[in-house]
Protein backbone atom coordinates (compact mmCIF):
# COMPACT_ATOMS: atom_id res chain seq x y z
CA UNK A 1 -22.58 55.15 4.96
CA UNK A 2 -24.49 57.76 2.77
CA UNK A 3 -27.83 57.81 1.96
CA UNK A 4 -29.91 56.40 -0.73
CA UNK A 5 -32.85 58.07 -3.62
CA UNK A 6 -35.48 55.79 -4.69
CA UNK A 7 -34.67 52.34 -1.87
CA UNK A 8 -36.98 49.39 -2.10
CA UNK A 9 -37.97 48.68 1.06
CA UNK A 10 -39.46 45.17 1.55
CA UNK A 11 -41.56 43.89 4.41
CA UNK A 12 -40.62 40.24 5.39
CA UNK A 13 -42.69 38.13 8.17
CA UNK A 14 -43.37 34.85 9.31
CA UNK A 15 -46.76 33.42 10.16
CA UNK A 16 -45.42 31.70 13.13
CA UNK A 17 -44.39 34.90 14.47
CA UNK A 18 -46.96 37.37 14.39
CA UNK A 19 -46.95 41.12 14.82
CA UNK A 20 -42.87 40.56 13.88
CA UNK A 21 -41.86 42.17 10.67
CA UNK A 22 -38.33 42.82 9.21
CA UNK A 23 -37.54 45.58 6.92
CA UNK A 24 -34.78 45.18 3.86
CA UNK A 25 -33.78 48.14 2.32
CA UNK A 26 -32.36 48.09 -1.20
CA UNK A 27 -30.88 50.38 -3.06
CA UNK A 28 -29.93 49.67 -6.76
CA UNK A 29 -26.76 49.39 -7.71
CA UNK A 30 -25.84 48.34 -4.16
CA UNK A 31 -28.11 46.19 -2.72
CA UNK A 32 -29.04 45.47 0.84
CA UNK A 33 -28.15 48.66 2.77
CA UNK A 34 -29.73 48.49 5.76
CA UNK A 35 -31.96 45.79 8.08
CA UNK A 36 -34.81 46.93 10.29
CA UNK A 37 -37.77 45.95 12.60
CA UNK A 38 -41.18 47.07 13.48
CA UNK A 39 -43.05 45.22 15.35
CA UNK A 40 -43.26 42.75 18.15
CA UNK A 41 -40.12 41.14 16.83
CA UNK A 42 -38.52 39.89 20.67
CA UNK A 43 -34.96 40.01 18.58
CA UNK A 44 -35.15 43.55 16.92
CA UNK A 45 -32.33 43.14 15.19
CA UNK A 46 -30.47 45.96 13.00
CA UNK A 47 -27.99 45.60 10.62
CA UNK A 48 -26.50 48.69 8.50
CA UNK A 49 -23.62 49.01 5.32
CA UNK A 50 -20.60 50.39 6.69
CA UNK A 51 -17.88 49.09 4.19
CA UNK A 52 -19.01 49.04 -0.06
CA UNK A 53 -16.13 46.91 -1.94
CA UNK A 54 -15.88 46.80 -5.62
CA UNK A 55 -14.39 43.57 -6.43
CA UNK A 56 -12.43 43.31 -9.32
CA UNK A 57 -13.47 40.48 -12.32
CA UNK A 58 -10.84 37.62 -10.87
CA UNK A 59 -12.22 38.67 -7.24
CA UNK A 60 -16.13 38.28 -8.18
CA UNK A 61 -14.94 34.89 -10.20
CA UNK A 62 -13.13 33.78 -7.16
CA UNK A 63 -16.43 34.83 -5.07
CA UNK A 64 -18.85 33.39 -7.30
CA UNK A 65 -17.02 29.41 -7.66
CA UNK A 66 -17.23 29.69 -3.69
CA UNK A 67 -20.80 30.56 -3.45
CA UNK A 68 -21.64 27.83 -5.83
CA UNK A 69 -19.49 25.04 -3.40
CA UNK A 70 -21.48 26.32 -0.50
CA UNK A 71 -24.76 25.79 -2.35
CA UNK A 72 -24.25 21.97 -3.51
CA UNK A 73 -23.40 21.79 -0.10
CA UNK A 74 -26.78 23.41 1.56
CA UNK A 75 -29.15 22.32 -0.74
CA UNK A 76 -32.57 20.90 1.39
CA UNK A 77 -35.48 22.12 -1.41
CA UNK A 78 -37.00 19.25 -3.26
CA UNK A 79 -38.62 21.80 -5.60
CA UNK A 80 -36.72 24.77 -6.15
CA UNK A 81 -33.68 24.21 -8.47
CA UNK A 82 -30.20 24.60 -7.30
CA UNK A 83 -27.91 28.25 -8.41
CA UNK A 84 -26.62 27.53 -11.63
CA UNK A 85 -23.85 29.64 -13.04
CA UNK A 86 -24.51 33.11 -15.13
CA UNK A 87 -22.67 35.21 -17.08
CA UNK A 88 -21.79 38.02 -14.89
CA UNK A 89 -23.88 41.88 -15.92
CA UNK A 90 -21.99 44.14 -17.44
């Protein structure tokens, strides 16, 4: 879907699985853009953006509420706080 100046690209393992690392790629203003391996990981799994949508202020509202149901729901961390509600950036 394009291609991207100046992406973050961040290294992600787990202990319990060395010599397994993903890649996340980031590019601002879009976010995640792509998902990579290197590695030993046994699932080598890739995931790239095909489809951007903009949402519009009612969508993102709509999007947002619904994110914040599914978190009450999944909360398991005893020391990390819960999502809270922001303002949205302009």
């Amino acid at each position: 879907m394009g291609s991207y100046d100046d992406v973050l690209v961040v290294e992600e393992f787990n202990g319990e699985e060395p010599g397994a690392i993903q890649l996340k790629y980031y590019a601002r203003g879009i976010g995640n853009v792509r998902v990579g391996f290197k590695g030993t990981d046994p699932h080598g799994e890739t995931l790239e953006l095909t489809k951007l949508v903009q949402l519009s202020p009612e969508e993102m509202a709509k999007s947002r509420e619904a994110a914040l149901a599914l978190e009450s729901r999944g909360y398991i961390y005893g020391t990390t706080q819960p999502a809270e509600q922001t303002q949205p950036a302009n």
